[in-house]
PDB file of N, CA and C in Angstrom:
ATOM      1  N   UNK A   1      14.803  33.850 205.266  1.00  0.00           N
ATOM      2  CA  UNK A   1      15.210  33.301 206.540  1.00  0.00           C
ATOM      3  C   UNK A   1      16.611  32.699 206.369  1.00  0.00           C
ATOM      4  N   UNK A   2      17.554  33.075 207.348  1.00  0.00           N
ATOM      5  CA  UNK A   2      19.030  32.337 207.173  1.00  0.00           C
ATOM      6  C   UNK A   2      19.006  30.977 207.573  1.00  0.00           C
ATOM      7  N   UNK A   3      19.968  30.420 207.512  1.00  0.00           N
ATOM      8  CA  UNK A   3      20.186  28.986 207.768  1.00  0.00           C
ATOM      9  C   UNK A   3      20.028  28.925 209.174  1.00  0.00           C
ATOM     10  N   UNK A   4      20.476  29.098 209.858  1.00  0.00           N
ATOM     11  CA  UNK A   4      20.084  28.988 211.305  1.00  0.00           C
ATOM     12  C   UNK A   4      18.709  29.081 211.873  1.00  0.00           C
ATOM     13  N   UNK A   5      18.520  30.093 211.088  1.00  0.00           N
ATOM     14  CA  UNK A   5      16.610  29.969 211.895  1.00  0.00           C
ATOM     15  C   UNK A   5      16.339  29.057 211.115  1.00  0.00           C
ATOM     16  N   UNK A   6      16.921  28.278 209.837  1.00  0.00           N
ATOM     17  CA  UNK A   6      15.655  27.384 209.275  1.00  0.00           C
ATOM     18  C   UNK A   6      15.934  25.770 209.891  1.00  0.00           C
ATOM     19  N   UNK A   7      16.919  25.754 210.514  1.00  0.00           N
ATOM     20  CA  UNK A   7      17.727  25.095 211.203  1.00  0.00           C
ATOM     21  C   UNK A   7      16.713  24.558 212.463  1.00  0.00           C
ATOM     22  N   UNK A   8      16.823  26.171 212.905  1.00  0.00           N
ATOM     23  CA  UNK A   8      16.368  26.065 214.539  1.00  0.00           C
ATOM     24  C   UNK A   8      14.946  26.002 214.389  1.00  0.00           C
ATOM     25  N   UNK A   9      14.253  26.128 213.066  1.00  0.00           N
ATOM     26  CA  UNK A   9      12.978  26.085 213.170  1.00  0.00           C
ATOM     27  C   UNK A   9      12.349  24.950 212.805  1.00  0.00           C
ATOM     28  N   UNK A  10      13.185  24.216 212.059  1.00  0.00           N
ATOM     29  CA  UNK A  10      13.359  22.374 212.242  1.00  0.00           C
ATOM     30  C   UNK A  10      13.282  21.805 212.892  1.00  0.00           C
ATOM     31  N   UNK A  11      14.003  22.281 214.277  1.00  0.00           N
ATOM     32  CA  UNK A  11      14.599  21.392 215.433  1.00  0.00           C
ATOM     33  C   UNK A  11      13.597  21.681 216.658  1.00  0.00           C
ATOM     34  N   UNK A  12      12.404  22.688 215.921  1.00  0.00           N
ATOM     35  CA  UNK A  12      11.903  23.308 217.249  1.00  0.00           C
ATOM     36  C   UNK A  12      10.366  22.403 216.709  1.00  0.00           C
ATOM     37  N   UNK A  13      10.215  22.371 215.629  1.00  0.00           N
ATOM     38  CA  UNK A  13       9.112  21.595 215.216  1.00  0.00           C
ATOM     39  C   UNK A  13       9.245  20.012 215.578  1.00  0.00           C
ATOM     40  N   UNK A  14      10.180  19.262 215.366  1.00  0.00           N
ATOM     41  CA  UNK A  14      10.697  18.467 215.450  1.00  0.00           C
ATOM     42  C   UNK A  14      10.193  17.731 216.914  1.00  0.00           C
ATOM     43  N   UNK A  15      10.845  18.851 217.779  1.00  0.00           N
ATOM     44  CA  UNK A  15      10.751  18.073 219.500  1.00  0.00           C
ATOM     45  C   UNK A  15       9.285  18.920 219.373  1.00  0.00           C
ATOM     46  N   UNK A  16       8.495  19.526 219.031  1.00  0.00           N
ATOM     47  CA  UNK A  16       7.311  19.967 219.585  1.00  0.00           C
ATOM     48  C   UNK A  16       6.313  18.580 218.913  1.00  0.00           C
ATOM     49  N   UNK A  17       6.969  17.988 218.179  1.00  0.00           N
ATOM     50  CA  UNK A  17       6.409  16.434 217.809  1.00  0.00           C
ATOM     51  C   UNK A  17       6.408  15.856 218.789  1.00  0.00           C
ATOM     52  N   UNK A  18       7.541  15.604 219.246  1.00  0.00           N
ATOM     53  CA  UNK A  18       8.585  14.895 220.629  1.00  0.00           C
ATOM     54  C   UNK A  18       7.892  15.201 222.072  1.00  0.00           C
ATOM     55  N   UNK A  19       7.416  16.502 221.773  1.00  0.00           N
ATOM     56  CA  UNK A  19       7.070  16.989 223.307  1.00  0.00           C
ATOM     57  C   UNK A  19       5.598  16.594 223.796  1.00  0.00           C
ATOM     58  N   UNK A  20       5.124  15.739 222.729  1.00  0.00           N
ATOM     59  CA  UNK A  20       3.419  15.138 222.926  1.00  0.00           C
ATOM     60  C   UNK A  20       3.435  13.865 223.263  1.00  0.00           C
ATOM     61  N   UNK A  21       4.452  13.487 223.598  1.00  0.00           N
ATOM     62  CA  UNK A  21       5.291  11.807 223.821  1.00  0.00           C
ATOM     63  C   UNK A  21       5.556  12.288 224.954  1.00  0.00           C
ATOM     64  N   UNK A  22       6.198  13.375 225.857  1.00  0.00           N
ATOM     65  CA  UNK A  22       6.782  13.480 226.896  1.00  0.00           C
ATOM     66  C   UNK A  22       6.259  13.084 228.369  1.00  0.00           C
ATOM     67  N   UNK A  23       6.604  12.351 229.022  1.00  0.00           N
ATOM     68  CA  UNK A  23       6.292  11.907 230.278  1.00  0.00           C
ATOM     69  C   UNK A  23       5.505  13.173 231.070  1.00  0.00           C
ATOM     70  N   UNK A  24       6.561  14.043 231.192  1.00  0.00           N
ATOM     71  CA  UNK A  24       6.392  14.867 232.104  1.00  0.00           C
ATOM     72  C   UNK A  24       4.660  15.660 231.726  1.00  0.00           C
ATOM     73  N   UNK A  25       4.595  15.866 230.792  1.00  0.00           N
ATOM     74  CA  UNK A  25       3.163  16.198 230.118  1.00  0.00           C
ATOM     75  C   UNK A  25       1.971  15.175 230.716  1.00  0.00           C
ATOM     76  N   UNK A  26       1.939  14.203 230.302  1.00  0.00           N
ATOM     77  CA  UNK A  26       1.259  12.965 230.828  1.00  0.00           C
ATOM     78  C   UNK A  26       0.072  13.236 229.794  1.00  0.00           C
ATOM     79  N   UNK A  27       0.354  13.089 228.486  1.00  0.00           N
ATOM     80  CA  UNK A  27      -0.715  13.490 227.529  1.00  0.00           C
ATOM     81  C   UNK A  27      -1.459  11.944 227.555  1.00  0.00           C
ATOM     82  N   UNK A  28      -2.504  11.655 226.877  1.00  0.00           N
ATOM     83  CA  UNK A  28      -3.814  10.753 226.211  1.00  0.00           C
ATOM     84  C   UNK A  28      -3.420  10.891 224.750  1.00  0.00           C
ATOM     85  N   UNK A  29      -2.974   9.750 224.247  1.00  0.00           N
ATOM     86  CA  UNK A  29      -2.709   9.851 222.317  1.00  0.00           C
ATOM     87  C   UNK A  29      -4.058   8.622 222.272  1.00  0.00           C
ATOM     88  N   UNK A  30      -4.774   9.589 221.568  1.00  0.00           N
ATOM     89  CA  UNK A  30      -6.294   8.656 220.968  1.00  0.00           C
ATOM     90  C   UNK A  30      -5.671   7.871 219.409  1.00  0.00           C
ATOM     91  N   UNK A  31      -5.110   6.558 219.100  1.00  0.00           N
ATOM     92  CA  UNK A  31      -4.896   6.752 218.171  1.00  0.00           C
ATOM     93  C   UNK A  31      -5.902   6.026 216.875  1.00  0.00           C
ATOM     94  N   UNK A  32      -7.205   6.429 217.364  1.00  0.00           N
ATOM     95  CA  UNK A  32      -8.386   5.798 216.441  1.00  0.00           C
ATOM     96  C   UNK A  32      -8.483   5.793 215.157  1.00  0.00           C
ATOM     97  N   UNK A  33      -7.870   6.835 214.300  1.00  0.00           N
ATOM     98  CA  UNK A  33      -7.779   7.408 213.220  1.00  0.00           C
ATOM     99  C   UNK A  33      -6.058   7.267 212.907  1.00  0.00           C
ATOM    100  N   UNK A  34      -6.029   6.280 213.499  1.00  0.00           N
ATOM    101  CA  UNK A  34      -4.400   6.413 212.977  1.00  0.00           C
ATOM    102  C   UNK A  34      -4.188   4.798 212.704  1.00  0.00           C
ATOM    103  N   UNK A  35      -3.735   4.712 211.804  1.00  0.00           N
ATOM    104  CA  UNK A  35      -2.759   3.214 210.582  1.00  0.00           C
ATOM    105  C   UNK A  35      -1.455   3.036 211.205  1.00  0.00           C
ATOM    106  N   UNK A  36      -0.954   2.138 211.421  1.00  0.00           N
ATOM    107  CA  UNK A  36       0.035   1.616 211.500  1.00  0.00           C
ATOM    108  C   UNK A  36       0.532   0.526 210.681  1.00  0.00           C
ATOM    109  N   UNK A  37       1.546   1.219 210.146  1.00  0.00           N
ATOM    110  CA  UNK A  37       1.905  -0.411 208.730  1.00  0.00           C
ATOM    111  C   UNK A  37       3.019  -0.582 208.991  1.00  0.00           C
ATOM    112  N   UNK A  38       4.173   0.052 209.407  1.00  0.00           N
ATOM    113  CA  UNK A  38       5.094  -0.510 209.870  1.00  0.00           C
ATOM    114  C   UNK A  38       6.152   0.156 210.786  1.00  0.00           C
ATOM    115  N   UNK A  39       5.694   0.846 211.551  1.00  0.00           N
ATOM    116  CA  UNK A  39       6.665   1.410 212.551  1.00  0.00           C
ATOM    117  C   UNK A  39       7.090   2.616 212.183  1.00  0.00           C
ATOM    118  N   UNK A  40       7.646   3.065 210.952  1.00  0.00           N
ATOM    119  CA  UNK A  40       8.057   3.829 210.117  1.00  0.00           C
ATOM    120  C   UNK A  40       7.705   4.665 209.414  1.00  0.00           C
ATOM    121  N   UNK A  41       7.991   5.119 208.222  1.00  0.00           N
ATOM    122  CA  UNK A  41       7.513   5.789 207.265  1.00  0.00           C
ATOM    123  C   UNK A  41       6.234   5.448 206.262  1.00  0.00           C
ATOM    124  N   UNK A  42       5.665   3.810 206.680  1.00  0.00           N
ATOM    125  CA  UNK A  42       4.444   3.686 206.315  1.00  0.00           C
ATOM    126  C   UNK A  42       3.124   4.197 206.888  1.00  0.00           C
ATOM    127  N   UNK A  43       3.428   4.908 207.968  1.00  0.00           N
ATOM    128  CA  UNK A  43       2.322   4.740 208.678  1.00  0.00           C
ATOM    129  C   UNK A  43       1.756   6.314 208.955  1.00  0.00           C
ATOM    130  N   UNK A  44       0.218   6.323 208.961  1.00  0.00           N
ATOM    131  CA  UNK A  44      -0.228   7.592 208.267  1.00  0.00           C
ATOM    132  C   UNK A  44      -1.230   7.429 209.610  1.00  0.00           C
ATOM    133  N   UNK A  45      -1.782   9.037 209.179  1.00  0.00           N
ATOM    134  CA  UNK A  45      -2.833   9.036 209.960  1.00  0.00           C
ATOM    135  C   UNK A  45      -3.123  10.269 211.171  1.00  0.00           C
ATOM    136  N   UNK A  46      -4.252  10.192 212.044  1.00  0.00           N
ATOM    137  CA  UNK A  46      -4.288  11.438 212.802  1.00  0.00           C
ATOM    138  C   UNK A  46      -4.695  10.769 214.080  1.00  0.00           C
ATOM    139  N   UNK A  47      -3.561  11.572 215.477  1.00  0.00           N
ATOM    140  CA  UNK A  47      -3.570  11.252 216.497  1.00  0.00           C
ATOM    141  C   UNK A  47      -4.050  12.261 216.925  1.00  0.00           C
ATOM    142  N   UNK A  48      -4.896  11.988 218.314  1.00  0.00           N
ATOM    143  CA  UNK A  48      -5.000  13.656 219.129  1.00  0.00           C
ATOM    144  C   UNK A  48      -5.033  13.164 220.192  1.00  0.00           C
ATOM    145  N   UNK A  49      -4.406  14.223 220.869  1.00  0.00           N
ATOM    146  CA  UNK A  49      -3.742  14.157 222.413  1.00  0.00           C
ATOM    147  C   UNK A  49      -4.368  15.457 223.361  1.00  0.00           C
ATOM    148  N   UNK A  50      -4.505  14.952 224.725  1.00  0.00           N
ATOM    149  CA  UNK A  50      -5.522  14.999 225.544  1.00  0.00           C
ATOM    150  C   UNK A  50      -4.841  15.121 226.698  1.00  0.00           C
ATOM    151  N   UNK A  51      -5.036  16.282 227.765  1.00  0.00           N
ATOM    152  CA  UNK A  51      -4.491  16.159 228.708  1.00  0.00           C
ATOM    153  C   UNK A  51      -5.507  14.810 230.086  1.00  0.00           C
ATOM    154  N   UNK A  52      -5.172  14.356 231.293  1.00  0.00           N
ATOM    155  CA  UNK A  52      -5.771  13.370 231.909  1.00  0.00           C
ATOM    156  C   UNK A  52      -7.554  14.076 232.609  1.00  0.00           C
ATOM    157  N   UNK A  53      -7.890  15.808 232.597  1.00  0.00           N
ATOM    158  CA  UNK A  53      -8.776  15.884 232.533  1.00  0.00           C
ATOM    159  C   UNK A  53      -9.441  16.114 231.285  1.00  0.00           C
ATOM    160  N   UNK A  54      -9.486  15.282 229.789  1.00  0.00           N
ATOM    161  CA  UNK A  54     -10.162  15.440 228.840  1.00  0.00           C
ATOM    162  C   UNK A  54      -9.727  16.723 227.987  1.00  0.00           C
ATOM    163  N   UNK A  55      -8.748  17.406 228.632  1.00  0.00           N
ATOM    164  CA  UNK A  55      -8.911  18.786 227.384  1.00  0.00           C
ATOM    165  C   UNK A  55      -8.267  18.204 226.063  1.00  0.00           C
ATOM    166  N   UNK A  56      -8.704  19.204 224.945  1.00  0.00           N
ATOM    167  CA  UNK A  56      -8.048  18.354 223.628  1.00  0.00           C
ATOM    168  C   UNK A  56      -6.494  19.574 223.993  1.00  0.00           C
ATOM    169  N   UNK A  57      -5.488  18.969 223.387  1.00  0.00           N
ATOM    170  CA  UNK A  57      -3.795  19.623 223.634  1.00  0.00           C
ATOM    171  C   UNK A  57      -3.417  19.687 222.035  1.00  0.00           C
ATOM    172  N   UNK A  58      -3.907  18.534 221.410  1.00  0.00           N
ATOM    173  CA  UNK A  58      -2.963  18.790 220.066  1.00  0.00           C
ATOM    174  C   UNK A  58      -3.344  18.002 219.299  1.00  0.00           C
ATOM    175  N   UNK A  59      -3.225  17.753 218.046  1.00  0.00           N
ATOM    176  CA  UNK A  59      -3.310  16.989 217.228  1.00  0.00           C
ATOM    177  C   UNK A  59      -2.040  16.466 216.279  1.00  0.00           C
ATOM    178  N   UNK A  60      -1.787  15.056 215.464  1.00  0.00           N
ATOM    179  CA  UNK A  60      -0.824  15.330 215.108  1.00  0.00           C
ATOM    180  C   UNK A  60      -1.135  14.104 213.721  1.00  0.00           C
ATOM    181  N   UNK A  61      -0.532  15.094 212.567  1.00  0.00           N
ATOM    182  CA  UNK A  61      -1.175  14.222 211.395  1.00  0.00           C
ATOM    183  C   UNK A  61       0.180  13.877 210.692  1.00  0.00           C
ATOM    184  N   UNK A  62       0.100  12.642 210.410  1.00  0.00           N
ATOM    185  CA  UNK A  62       1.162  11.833 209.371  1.00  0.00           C
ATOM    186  C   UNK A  62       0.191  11.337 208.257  1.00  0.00           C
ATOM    187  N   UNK A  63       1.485  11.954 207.592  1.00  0.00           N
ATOM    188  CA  UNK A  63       0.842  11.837 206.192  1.00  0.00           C
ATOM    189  C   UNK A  63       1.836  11.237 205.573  1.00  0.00           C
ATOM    190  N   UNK A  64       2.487   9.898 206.007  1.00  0.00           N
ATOM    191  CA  UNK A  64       3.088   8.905 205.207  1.00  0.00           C
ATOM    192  C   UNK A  64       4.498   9.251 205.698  1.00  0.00           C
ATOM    193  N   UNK A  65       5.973   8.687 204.885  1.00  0.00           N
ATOM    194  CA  UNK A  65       7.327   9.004 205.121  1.00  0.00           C
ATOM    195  C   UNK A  65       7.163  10.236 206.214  1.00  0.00           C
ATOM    196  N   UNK A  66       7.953  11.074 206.357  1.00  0.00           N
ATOM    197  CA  UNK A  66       8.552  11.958 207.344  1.00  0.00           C
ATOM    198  C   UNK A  66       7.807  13.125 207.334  1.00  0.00           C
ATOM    199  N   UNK A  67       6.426  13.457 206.127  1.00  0.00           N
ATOM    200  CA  UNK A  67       5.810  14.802 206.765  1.00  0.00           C
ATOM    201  C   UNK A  67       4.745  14.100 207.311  1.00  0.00           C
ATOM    202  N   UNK A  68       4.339  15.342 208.713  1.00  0.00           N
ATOM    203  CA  UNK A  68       4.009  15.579 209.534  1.00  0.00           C
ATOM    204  C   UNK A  68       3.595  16.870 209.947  1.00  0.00           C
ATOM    205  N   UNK A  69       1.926  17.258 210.449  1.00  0.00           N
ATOM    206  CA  UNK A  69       1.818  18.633 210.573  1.00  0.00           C
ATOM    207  C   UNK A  69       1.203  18.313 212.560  1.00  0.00           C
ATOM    208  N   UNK A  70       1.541  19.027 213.478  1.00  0.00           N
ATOM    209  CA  UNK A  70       0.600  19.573 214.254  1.00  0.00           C
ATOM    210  C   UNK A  70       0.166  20.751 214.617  1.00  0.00           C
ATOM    211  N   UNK A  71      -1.091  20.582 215.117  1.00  0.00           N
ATOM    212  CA  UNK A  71      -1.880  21.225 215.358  1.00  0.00           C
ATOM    213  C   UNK A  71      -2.414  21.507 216.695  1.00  0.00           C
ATOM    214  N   UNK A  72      -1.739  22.681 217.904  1.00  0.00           N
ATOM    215  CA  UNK A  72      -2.205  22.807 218.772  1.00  0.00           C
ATOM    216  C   UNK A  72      -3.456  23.667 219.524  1.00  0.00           C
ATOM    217  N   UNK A  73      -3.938  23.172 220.153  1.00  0.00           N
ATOM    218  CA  UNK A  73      -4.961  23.790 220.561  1.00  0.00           C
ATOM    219  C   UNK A  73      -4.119  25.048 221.464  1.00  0.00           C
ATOM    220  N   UNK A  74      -5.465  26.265 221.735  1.00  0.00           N
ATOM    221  CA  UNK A  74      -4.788  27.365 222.764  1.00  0.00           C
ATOM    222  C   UNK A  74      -4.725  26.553 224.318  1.00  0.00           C
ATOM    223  N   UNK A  75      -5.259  25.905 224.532  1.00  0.00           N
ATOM    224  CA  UNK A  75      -4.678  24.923 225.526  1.00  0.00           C
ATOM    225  C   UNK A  75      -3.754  23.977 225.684  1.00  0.00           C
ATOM    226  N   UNK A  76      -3.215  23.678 224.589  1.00  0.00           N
ATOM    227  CA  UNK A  76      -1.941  22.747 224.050  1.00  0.00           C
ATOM    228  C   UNK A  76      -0.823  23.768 223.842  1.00  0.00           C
ATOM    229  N   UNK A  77      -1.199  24.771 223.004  1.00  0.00           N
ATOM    230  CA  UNK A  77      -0.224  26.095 223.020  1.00  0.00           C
ATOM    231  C   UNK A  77       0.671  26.394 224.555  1.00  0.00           C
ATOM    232  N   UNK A  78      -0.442  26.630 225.417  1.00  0.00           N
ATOM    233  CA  UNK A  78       0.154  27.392 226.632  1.00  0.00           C
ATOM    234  C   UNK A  78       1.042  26.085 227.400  1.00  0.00           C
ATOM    235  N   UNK A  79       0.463  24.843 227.580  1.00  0.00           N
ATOM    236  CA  UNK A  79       0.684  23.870 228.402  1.00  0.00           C
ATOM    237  C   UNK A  79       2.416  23.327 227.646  1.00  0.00           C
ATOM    238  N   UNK A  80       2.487  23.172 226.341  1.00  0.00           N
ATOM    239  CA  UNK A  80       3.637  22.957 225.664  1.00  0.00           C
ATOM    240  C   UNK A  80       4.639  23.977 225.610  1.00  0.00           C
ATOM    241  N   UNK A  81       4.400  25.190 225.071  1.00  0.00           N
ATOM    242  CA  UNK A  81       4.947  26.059 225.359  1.00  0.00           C
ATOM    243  C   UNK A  81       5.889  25.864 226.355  1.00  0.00           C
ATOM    244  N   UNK A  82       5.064  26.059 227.990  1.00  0.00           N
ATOM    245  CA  UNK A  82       5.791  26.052 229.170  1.00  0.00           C
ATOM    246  C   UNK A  82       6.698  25.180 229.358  1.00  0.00           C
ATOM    247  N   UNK A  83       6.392  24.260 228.943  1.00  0.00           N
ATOM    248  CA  UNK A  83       7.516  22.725 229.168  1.00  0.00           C
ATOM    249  C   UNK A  83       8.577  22.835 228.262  1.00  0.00           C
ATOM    250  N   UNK A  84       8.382  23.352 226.592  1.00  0.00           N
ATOM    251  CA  UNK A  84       9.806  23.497 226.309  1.00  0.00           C
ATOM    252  C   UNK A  84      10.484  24.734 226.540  1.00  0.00           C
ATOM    253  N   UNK A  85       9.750  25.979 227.164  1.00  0.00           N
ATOM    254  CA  UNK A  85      10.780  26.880 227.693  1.00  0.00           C
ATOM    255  C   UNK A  85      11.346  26.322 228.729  1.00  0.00           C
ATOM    256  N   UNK A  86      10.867  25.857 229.255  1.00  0.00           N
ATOM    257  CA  UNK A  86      11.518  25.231 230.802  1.00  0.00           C
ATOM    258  C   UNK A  86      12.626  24.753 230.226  1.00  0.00           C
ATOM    259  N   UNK A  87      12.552  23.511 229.574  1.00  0.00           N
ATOM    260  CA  UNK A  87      13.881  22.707 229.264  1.00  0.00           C
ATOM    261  C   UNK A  87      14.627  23.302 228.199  1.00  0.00           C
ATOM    262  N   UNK A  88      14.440  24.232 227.588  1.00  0.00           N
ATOM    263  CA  UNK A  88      15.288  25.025 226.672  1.00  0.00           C
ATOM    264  C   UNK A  88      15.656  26.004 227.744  1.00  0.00           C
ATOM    265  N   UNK A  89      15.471  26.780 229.005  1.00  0.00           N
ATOM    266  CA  UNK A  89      16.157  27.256 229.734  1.00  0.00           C
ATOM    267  C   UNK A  89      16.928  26.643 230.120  1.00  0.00           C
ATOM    268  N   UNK A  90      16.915  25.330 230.736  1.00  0.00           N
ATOM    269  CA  UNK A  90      17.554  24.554 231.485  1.00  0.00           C
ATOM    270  C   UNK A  90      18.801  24.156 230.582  1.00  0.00           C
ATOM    271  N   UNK A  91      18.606  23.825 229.410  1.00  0.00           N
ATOM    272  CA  UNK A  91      19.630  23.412 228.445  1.00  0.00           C
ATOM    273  C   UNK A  91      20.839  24.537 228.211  1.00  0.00           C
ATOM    274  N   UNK A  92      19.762  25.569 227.938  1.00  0.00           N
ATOM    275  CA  UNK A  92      20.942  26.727 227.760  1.00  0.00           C
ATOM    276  C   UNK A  92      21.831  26.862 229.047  1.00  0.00           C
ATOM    277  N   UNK A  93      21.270  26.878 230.070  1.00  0.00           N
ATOM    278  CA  UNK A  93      21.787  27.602 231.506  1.00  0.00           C
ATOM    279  C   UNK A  93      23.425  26.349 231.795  1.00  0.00           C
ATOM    280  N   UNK A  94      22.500  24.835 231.564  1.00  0.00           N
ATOM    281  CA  UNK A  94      23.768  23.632 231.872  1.00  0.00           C
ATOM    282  C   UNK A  94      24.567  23.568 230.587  1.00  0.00           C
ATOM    283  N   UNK A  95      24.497  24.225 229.402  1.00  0.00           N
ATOM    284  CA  UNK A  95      25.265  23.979 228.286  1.00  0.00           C
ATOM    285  C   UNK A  95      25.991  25.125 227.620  1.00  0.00           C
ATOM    286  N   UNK A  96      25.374  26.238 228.095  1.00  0.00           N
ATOM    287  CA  UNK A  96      26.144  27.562 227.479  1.00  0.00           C
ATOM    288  C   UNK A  96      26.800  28.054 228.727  1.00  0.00           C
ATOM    289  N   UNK A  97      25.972  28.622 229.927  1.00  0.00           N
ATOM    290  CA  UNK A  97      25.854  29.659 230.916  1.00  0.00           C
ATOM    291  C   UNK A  97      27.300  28.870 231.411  1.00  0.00           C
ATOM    292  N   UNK A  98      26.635  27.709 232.160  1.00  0.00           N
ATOM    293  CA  UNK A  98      28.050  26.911 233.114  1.00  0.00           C
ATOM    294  C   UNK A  98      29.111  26.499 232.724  1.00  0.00           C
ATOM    295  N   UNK A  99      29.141  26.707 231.305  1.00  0.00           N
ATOM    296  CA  UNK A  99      30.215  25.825 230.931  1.00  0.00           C
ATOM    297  C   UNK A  99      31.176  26.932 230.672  1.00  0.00           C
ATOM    298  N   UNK A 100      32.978  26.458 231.476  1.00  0.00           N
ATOM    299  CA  UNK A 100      33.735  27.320 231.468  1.00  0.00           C
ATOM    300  C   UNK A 100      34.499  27.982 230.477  1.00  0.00           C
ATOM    301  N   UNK A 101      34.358  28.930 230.120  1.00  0.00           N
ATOM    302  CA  UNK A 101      34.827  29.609 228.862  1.00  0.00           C
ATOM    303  C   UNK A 101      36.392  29.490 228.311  1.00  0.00           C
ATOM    304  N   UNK A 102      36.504  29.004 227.684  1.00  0.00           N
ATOM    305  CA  UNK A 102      37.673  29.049 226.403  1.00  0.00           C
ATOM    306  C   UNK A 102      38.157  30.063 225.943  1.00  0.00           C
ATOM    307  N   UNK A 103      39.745  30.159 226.235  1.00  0.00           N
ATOM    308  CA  UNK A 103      40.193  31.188 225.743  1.00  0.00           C
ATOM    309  C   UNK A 103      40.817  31.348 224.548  1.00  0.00           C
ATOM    310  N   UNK A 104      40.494  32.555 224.059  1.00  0.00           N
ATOM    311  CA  UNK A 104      40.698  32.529 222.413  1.00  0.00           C
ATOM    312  C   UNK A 104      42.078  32.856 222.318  1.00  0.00           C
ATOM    313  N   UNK A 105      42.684  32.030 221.513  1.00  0.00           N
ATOM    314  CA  UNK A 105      44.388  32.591 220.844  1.00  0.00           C
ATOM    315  C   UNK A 105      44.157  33.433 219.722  1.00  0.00           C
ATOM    316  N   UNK A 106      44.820  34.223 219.945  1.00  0.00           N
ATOM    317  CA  UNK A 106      45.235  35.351 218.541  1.00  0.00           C
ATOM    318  C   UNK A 106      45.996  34.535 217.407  1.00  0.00           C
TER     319      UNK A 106
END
């Protein structure tokens, strides 16, 4: 894999962390099974997230400093999915598409 996909496959894991926090989702984080020691990199444990009629969406396990695995359900799949194509369309369209092109000097 080149640098860029390992890049972009960082950055895509990253907010799909991000995207179980997102308002617009309106997820349920159960965090019964989850430690908190200090805000940070102490804190371990397994959250699962729930849409407001009970479906399970995802799970998300810390396992101390900065790793982190989730785990979506095929109902968390489709529902997440949609929301970051949306805003990864939207990003591209206001940040690549509109923006007025630069002309190259020889």
């Amino acid at each position: 894999m080149d640098l860029l996909a390992q890049i972009f496959q960082y950055d895509v894991l990253n907010t799909l962390t991000r995207a179980l926090e997102d308002d617009e989702l309106n997820l349920v984080a159960d965090h019964t099974d989850f430690v908190f020691v200090d805000g940070e990199e102490g804190d371990y444990g397994v959250i699962r997230y729930s849409d407001a009629q009970g479906n399970a969406v995802a799970v998300l396990t810390l396992h101390g400093g900065d790793s982190e695995d989730v785990t979506l359900t095929e109902f968390g799949a489709v529902l997440v999915r949609q929301r970051l194509q949306a805003l990864f369309s939207r990003v591209i369209e206001e940040k690549v598409i509109a923006q007025p092109a630069v002309p190259v000097r020889d």
